[in-house]
C-alpha atoms as a PDB file:
ATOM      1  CA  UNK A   1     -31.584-155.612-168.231  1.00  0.00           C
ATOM      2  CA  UNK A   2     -29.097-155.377-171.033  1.00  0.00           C
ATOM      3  CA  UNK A   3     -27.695-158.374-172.872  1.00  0.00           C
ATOM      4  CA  UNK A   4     -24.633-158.405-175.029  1.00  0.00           C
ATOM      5  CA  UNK A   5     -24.776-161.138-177.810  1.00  0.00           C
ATOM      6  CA  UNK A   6     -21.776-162.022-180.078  1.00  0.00           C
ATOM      7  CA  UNK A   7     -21.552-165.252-182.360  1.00  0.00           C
ATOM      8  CA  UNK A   8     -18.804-166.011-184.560  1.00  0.00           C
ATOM      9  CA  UNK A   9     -15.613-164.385-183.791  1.00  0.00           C
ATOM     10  CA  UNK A  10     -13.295-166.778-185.773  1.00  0.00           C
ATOM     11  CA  UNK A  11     -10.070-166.217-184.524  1.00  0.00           C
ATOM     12  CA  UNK A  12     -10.269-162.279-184.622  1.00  0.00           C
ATOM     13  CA  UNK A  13      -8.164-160.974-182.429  1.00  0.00           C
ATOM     14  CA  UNK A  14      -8.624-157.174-182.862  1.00  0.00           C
ATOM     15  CA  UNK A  15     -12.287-156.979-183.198  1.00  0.00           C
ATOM     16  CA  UNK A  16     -12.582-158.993-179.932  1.00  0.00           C
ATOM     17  CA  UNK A  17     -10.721-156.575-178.133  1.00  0.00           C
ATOM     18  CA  UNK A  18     -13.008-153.632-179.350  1.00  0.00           C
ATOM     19  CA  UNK A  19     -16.361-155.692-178.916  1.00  0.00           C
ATOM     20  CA  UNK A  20     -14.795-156.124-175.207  1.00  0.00           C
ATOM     21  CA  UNK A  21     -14.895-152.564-174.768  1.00  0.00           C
ATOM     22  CA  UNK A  22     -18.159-151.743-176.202  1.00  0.00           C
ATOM     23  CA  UNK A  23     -19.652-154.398-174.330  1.00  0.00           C
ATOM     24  CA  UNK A  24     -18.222-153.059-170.814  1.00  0.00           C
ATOM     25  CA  UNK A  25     -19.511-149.090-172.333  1.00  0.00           C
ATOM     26  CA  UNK A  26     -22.932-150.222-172.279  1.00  0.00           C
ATOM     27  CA  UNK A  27     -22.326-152.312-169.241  1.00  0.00           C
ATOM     28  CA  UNK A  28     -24.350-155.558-170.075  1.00  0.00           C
ATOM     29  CA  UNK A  29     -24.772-158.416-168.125  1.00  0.00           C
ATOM     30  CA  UNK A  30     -24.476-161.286-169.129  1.00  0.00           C
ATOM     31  CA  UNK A  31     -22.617-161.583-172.580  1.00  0.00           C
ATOM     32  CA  UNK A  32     -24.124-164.806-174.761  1.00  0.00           C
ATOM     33  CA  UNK A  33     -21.754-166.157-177.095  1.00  0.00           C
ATOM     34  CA  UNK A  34     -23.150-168.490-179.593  1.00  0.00           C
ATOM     35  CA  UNK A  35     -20.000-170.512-180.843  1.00  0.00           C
ATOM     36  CA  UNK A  36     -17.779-169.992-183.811  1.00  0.00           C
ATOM     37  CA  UNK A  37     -14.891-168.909-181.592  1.00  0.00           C
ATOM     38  CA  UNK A  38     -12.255-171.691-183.952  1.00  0.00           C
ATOM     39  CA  UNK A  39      -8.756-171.744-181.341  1.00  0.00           C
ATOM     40  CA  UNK A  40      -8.925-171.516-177.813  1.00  0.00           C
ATOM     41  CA  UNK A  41      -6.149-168.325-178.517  1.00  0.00           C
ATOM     42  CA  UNK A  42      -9.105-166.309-178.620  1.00  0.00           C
ATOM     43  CA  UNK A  43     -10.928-167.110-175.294  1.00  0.00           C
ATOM     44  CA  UNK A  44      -7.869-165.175-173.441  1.00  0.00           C
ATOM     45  CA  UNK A  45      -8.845-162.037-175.051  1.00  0.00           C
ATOM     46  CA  UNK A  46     -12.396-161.893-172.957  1.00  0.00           C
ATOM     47  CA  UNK A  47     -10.551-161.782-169.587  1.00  0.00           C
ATOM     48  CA  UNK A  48     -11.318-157.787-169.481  1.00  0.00           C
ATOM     49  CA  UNK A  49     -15.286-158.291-169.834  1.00  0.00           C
ATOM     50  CA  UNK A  50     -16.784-157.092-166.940  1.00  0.00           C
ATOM     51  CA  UNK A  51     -19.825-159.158-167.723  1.00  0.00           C
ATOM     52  CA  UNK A  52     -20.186-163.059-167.494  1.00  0.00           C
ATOM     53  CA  UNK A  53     -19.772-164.375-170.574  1.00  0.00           C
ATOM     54  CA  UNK A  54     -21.990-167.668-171.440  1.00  0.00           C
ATOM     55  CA  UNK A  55     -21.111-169.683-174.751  1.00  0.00           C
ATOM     56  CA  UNK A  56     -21.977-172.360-176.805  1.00  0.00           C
ATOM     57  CA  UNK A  57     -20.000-174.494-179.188  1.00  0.00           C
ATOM     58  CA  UNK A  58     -20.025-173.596-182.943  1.00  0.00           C
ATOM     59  CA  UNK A  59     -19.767-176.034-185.706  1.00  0.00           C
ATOM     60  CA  UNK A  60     -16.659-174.534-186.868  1.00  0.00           C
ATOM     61  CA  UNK A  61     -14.744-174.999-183.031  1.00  0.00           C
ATOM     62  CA  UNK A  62     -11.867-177.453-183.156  1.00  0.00           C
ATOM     63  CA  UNK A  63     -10.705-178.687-179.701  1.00  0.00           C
ATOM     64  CA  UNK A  64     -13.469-178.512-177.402  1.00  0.00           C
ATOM     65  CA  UNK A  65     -11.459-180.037-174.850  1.00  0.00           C
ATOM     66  CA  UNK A  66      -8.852-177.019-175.314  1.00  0.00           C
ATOM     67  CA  UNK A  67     -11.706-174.230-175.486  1.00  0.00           C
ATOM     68  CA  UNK A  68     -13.345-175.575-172.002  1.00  0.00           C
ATOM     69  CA  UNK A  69      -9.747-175.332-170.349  1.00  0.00           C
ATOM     70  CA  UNK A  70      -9.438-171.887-171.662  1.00  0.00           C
ATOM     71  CA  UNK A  71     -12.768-171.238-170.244  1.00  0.00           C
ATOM     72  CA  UNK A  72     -12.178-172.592-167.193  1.00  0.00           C
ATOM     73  CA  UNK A  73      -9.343-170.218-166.598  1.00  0.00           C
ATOM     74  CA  UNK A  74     -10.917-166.872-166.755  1.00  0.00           C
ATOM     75  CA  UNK A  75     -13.336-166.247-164.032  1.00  0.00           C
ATOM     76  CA  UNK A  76     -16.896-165.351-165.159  1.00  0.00           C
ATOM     77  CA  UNK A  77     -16.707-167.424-167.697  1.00  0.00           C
ATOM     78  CA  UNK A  78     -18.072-170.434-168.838  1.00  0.00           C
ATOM     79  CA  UNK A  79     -18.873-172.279-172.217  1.00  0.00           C
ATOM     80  CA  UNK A  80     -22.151-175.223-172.076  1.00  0.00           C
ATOM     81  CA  UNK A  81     -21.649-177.537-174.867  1.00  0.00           C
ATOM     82  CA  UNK A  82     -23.584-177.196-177.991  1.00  0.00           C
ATOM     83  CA  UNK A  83     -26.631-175.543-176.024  1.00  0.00           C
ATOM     84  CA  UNK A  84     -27.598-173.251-173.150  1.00  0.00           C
ATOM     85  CA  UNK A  85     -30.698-172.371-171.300  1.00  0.00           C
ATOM     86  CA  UNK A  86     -30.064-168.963-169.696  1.00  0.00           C
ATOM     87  CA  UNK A  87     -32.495-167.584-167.296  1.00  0.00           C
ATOM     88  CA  UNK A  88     -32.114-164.363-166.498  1.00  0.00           C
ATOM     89  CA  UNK A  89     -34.415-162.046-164.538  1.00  0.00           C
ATOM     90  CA  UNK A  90     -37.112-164.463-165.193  1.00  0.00           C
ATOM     91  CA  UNK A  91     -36.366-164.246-169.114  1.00  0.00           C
ATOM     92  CA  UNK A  92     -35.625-166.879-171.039  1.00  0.00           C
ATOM     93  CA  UNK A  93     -33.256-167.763-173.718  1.00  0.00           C
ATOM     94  CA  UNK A  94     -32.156-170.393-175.837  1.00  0.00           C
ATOM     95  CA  UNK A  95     -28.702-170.051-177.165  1.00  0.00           C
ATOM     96  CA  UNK A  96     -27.014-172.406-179.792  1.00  0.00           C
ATOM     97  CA  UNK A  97     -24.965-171.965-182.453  1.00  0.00           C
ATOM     98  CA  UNK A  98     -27.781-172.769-185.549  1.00  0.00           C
ATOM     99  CA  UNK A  99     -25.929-174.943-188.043  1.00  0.00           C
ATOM    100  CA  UNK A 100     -28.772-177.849-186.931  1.00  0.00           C
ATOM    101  CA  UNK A 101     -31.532-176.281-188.672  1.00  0.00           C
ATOM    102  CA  UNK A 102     -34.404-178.598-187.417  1.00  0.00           C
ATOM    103  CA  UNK A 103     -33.362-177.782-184.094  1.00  0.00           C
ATOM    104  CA  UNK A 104     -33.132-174.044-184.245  1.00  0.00           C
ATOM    105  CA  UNK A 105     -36.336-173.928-185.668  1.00  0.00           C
ATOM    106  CA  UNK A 106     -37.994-175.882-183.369  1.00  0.00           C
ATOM    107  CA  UNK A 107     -36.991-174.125-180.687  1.00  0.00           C
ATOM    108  CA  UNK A 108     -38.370-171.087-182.393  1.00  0.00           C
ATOM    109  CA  UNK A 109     -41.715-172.150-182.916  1.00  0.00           C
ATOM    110  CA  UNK A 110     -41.791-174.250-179.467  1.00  0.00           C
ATOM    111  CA  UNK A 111     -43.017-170.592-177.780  1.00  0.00           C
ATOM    112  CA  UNK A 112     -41.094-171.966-174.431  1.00  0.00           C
ATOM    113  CA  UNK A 113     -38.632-169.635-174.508  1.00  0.00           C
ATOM    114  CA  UNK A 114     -38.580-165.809-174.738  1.00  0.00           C
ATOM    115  CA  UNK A 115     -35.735-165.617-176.903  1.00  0.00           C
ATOM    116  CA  UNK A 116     -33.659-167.756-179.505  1.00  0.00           C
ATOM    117  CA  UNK A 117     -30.207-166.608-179.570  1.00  0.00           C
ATOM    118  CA  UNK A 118     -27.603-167.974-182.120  1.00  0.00           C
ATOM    119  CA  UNK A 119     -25.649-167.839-184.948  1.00  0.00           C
ATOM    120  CA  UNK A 120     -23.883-169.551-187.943  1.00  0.00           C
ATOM    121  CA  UNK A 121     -25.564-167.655-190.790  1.00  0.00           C
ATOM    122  CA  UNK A 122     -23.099-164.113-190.176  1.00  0.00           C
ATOM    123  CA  UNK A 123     -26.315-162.542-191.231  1.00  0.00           C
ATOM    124  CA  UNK A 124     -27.768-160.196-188.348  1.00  0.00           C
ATOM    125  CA  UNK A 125     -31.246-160.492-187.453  1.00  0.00           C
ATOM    126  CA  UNK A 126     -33.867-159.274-184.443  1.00  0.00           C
ATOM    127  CA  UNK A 127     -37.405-160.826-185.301  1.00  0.00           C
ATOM    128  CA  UNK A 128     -40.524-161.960-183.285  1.00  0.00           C
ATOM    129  CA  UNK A 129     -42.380-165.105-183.863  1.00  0.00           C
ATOM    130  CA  UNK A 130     -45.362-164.698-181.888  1.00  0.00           C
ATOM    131  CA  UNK A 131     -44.276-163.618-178.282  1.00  0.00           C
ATOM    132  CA  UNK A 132     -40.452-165.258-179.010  1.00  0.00           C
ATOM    133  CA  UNK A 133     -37.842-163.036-180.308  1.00  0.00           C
ATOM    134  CA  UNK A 134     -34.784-164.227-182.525  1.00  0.00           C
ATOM    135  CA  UNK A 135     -31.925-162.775-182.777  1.00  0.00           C
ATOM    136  CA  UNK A 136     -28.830-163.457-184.797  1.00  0.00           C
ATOM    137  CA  UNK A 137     -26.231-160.867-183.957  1.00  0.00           C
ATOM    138  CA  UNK A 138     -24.202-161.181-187.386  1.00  0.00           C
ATOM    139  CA  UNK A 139     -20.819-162.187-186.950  1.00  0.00           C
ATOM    140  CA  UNK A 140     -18.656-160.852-185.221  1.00  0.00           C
ATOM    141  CA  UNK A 141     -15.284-160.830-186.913  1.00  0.00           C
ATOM    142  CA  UNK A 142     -16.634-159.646-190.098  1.00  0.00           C
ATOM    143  CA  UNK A 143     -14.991-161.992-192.751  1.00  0.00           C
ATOM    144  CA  UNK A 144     -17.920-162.522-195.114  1.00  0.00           C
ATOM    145  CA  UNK A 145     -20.223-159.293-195.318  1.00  0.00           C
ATOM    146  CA  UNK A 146     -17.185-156.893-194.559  1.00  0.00           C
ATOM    147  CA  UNK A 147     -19.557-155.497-191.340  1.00  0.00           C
ATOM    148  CA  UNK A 148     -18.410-157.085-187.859  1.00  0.00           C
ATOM    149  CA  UNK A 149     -21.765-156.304-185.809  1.00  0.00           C
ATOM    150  CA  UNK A 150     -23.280-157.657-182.218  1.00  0.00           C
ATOM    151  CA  UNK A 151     -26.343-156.951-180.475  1.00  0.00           C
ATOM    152  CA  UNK A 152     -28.225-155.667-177.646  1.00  0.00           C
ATOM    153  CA  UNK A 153     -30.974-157.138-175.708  1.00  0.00           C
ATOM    154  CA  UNK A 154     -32.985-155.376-173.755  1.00  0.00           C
ATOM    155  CA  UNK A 155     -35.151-157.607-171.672  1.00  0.00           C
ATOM    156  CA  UNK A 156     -37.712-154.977-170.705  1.00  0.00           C
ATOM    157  CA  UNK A 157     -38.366-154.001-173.636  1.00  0.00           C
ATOM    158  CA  UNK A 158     -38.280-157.583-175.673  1.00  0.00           C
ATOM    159  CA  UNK A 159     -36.076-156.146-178.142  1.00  0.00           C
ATOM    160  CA  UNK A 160     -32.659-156.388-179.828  1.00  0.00           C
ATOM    161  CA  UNK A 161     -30.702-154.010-181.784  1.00  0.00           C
ATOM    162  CA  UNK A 162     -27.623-154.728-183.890  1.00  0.00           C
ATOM    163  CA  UNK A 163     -24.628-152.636-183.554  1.00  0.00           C
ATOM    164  CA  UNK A 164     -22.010-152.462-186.196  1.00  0.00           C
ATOM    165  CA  UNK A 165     -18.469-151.916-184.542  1.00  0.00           C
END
């Protein structure tokens, strides 16, 4: 199975639109969003994913309140609070956004899960510790390292990649 991952979108409207269509080319399912979306504006723009989408609060998200009604109005998908287990096909994945250090890395080294998904940093990373991969699929709007990327998880094979758009 193929799993899209985005984090940190803040507020960009065009680069949503393209990582919609990218994500629907390579026809994953689900999409795991790990916060950073800012104004519930933005959640509109994922109507067109064919996949579910499943997301987390950022620390940078303003009305949660706001976001969950926007969420609530687009079938498919559905945002969890500040963290989500997602099983899917019997693989398991943490997703959170990251700014609570501690916690991310306890999760990491907990081995309970097969994968860590999140965010925050806008640096893009696919590593194993011991049987759990991390990944960190960058950010997505591109603001601070000029590259707007997301990745790919493929469950069979326990790997990500990171795709620049």
């Amino acid at each position: 199975m193929l799993i899209g991952i985005i984090s940190d979108t803040h507020d960009n409207l065009p680069i949503i639109e393209k990582t919609v269509k990218r994500l629907n080319e390579e026809n994953v399912k689900p999409v795991l969003h790990a916060g950073d979306y800012i104004s519930p504006f933005v959640i509109p723009k994922f109507k067109t994913l064919k996949a579910k989408l499943i997301g987390v609060f950022g620390n940078n998200d303003g009305d949660h309140e706001f976001l969950k009604k926007r969420f609530s109005e687009i079938p498919n998908c559905e945002v969890r609070g500040r963290f989500a287990e997602v099983n899917t096909d019997g693989f398991k994945i943490a997703l959170l956004h990251g700014d609570e250090t501690e916690l991310l890395n306890a999760l990491i080294n907990c081995g309970g899960f097969d994968a860590v998904v999140h965010g925050h940093s806008h640096t893009n990373l696919s590593r194993k510790n011991g049987k759990t991969l991390i990944v960190n699929p960058g950010e997505m709007c591109g603001y601070l390292t000029g590259k707007a990327t997301i990745a790919l998880l493929n469950t069979t094979m326990r790997e990500a990649k990171i795709v620049e758009l």
